[in-house]
Protein backbone atom coordinates (compact mmCIF):
# COMPACT_ATOMS: atom_id res chain seq x y z
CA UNK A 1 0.00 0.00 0.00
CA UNK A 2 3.00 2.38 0.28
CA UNK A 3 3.96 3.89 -3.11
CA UNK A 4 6.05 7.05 -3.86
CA UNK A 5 3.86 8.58 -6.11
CA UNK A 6 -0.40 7.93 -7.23
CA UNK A 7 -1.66 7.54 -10.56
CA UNK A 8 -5.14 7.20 -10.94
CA UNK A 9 -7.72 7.13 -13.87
CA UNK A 10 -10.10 9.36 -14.91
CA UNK A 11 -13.59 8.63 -12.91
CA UNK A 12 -17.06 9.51 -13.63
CA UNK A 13 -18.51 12.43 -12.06
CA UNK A 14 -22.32 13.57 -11.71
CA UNK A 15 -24.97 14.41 -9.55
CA UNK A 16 -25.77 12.60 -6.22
CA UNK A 17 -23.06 12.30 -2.69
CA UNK A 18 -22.03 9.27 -0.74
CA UNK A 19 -20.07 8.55 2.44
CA UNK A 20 -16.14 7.91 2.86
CA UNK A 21 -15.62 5.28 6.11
CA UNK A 22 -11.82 5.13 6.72
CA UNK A 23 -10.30 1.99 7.74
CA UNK A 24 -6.50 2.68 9.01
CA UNK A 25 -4.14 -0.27 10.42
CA UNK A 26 -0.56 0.51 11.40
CA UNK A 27 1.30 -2.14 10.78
CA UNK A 28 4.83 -1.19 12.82
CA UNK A 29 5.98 -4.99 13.86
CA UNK A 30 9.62 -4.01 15.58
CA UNK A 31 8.57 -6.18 18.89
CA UNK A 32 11.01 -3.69 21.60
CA UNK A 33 10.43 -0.30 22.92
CA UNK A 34 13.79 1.59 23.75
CA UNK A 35 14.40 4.11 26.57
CA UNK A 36 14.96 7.08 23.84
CA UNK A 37 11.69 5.90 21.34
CA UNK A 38 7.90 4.16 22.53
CA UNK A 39 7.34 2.14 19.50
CA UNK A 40 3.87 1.33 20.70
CA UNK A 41 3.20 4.72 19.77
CA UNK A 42 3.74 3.67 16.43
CA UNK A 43 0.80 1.22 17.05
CA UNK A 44 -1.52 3.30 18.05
CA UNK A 45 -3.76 4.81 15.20
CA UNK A 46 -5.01 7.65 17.70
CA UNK A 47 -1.46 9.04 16.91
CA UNK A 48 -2.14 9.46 12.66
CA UNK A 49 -2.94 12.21 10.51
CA UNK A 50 -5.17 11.39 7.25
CA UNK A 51 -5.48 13.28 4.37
CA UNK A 52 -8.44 12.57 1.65
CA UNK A 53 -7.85 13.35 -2.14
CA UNK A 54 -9.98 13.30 -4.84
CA UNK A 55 -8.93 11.19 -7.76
CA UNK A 56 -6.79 13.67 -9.60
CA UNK A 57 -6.16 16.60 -7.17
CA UNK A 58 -3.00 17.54 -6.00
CA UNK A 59 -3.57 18.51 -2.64
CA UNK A 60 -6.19 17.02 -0.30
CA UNK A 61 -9.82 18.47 0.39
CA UNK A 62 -9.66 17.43 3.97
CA UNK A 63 -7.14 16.97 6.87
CA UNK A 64 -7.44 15.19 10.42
CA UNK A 65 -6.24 13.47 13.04
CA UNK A 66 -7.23 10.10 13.85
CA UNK A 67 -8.00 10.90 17.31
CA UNK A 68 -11.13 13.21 15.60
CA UNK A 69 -11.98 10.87 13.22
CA UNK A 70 -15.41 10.12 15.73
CA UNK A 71 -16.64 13.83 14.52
CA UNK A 72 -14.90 13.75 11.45
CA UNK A 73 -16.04 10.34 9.44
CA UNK A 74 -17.71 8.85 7.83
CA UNK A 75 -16.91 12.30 5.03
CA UNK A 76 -19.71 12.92 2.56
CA UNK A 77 -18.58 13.46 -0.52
CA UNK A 78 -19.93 13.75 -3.63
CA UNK A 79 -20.20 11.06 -6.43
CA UNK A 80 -16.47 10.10 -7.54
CA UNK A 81 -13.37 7.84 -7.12
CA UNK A 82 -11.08 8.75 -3.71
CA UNK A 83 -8.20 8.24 -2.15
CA UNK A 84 -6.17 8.81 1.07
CA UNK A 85 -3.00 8.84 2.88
CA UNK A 86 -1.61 8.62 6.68
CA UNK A 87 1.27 9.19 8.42
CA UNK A 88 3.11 9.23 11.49
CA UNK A 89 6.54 10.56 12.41
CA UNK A 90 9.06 12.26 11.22
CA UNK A 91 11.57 10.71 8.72
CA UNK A 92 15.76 11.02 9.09
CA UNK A 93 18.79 9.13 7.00
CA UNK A 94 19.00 6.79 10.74
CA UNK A 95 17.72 7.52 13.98
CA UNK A 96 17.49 6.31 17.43
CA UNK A 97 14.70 8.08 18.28
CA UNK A 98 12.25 8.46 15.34
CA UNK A 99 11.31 7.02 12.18
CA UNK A 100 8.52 7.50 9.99
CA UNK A 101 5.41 5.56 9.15
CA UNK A 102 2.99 5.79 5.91
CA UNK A 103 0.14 4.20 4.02
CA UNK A 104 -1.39 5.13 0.59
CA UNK A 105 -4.89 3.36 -0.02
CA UNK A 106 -5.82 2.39 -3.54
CA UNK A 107 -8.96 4.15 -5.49
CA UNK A 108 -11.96 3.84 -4.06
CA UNK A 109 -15.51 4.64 -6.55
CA UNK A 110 -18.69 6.43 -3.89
CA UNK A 111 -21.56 6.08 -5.60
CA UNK A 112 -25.34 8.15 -4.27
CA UNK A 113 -26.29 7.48 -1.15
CA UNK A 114 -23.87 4.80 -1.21
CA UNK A 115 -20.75 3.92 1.23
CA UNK A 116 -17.02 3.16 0.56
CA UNK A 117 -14.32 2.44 2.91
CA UNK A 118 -10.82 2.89 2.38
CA UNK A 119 -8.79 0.48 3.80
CA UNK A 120 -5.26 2.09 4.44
CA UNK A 121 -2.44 0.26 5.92
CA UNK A 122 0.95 2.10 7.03
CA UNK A 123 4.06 0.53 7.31
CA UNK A 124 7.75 2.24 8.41
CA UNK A 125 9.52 3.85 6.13
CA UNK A 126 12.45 2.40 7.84
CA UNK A 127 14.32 -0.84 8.96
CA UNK A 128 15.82 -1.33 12.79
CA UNK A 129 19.36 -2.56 13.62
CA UNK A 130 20.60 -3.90 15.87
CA UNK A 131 24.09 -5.03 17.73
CA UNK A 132 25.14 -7.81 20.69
CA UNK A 133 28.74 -8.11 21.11
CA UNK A 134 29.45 -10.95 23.38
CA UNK A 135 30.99 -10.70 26.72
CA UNK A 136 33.97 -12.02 25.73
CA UNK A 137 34.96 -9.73 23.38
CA UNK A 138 36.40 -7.00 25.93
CA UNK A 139 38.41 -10.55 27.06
CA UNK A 140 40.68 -10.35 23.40
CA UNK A 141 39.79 -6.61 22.41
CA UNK A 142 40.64 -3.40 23.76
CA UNK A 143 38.50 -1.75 21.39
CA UNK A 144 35.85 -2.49 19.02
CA UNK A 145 33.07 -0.76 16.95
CA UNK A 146 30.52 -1.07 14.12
CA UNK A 147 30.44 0.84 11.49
CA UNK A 148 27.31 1.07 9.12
CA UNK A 149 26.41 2.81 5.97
CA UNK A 150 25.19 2.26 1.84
CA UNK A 151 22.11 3.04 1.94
CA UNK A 152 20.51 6.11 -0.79
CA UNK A 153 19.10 8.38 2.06
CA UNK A 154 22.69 8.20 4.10
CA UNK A 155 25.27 8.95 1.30
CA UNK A 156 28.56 8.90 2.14
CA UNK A 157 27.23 9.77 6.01
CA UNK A 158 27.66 6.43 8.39
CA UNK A 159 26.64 5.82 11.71
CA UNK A 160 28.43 3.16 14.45
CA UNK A 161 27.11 1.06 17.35
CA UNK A 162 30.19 1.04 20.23
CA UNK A 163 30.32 -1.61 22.82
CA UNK A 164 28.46 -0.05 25.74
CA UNK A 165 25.84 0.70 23.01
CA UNK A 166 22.11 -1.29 23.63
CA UNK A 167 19.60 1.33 21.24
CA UNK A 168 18.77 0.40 18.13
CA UNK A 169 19.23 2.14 14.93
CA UNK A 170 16.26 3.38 12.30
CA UNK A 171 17.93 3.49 9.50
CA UNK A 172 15.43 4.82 6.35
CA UNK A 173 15.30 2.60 3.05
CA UNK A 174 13.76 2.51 -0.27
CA UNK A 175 10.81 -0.07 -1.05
CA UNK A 176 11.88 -3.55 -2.12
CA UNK A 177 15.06 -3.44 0.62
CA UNK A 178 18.56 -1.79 0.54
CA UNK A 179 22.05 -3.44 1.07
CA UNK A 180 23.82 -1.78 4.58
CA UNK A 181 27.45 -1.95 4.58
CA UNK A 182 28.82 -2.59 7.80
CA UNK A 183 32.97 -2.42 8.99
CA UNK A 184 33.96 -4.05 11.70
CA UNK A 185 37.14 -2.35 13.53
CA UNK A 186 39.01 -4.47 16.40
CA UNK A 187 42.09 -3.90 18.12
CA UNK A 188 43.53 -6.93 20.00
CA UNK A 189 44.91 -6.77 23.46
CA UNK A 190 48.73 -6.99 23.66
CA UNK A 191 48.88 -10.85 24.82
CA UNK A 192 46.66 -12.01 22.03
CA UNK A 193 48.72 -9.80 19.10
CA UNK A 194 50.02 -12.44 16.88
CA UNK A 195 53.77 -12.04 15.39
CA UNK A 196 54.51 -13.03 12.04
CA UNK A 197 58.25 -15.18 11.26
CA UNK A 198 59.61 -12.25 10.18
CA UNK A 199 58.78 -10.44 13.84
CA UNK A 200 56.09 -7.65 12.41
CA UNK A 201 53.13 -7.17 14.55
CA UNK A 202 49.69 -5.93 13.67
CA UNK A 203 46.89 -4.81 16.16
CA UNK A 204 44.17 -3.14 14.33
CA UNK A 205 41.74 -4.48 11.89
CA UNK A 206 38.98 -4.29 10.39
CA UNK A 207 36.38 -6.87 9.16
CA UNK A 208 33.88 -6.09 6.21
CA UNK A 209 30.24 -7.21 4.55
CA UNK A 210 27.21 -5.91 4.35
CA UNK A 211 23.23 -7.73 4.37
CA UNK A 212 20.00 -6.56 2.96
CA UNK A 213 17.74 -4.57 5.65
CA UNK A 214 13.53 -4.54 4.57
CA UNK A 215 11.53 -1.99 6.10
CA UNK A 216 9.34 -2.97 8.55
CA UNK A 217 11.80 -5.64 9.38
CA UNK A 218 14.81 -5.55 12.14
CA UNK A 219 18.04 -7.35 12.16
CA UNK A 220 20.41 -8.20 14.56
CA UNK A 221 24.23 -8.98 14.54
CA UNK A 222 25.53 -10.66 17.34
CA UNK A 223 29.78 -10.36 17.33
CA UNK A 224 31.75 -12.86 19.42
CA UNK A 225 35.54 -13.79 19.38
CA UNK A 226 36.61 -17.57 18.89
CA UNK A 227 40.06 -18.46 19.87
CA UNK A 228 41.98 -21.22 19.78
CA UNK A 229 45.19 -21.23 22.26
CA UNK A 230 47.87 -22.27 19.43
CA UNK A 231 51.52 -21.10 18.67
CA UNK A 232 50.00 -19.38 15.59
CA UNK A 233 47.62 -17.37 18.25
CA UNK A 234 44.63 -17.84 15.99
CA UNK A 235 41.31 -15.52 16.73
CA UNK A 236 38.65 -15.26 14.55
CA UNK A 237 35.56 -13.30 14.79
CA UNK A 238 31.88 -14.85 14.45
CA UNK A 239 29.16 -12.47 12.87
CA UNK A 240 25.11 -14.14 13.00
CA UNK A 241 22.97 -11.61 11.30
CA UNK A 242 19.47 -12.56 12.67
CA UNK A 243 16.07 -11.45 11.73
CA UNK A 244 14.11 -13.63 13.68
CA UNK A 245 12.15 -10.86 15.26
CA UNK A 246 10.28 -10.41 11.90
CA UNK A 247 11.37 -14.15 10.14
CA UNK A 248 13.01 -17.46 11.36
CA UNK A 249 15.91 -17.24 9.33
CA UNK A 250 19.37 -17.37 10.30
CA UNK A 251 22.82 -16.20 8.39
CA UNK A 252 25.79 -17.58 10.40
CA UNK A 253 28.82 -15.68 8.79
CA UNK A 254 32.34 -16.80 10.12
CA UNK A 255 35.24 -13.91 9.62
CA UNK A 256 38.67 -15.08 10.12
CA UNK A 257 40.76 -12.00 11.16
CA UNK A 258 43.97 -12.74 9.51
CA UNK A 259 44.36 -9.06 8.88
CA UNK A 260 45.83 -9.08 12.67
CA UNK A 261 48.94 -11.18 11.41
């Protein structure tokens, strides 16, 4: 039901007026509320403004909230083919305290004396992310971050999750999905620094990918270390990028960190 833009035929027109019954269902299904953002109010259709349009206007012949709707529907109207939007919010690149949430409705034909409902259903404009590094990882890092970025809305902006972080990100994407880049940055703690034969050292690293984020969907990554105790010092790093808050599916991704050698 979202679209960016309505094109609608020509209807007929005539004598005689109807009603317009508005049916609105916001469809926000992120399951957590943070300390910075209620997403239940998200949920709440109270919270919407509407605006009806008349198949080919530009600009709507009415206005409300949804918390007026009692005095303000059902709207009669005279004979003709309608259609509204709602919204919610306030849009930005990637927020963690915001997002925005929309629905179009499709064309609806009132005949005399006749009812129509428009059925409107608004989703986020938006995907959530989020980040769990494991406890372990302050054991073999003395620093580590996520950076994350790719998307049309951000540009060449980014925006990182750092350990102590636990709010999620909004980040804004186009219909169909949008792929986020994310780099990984770790320093290793001095005992866990691997030498090469030739006796050069090296830190700092960074680990790179990237997944597709929906809107209306979140997805997790959840960063641990795995080491094995050998003469070689190996340590690898484990990325799971999980969406089951949305959809039981699970992407296990195993980064071996040999750029600390």
């Amino acid at each position: 039901c979202i679209s960016d833009g309505i094109n609608f035929p020509d209807t007929d027109s005539g004598e005689g007026e109807g009603k317009l019954i508005l049916s609105l269902t916001p469809s926000a299904d992120f399951e957590a509320d943070t300390r910075s953002l209620n997403e239940s109010n998200y949920r709440d259709g109270s919270n919407y403004t509407v605006e009806l349009y008349k198949n080919g206007d530009d600009a709507p012949f009415e206005t409300f909230k949804m918390s007026q709707s009692e005095s303000t529907l059902p709207v009669t109207v005279k004979k003709g083919s309608y259609w509204a939007r709602a919204f919610y919010g306030t849009e930005r690149d990637a927020s963690r305290d915001e997002f925005y949430v929309e629905g179009k409705s499709q064309l609806v034909q009132v005949n005399p004396d006749g009812e129509a409902t428009i059925p409107i259903t608004c989703t986020p404009t938006c995907g959530k992310i989020m980040v769990s590094f494991d406890a372990e990882m302050s054991t073999y890092y003395a620093d580590y971050k996520v950076t994350f970025g790719g998307t049309e809305k951000l540009g060449t902006k980014t925006f990182q999750w750092l350990p102590n972080d636990n709010e999620p990100w909004y980040v804004a994407v186009k219909e169909g999905g949008e792929t986020i880049n994310y780099s990984i940055y770790v320093k290793v703690r001095d005992q866990y620094v691997y030498a090469d034969t030739d006796g050069s050292k090296k830190s700092e690293g960074t680990a790179t990918g990237s997944f597709t984020l929906q809107r209306n969907r979140a997805q997790r990554l959840t960063i641990k270390p795995s080491y094995t105790p050998t003469e070689d010092g190996w340590l690898t790093i484990l990325i799971t990028i999980d969406d089951t808050t949305n959809d039981p599916v699970e992407k296990t991704f195993t980064v071996p960190v040999t750029w600390i050698k």
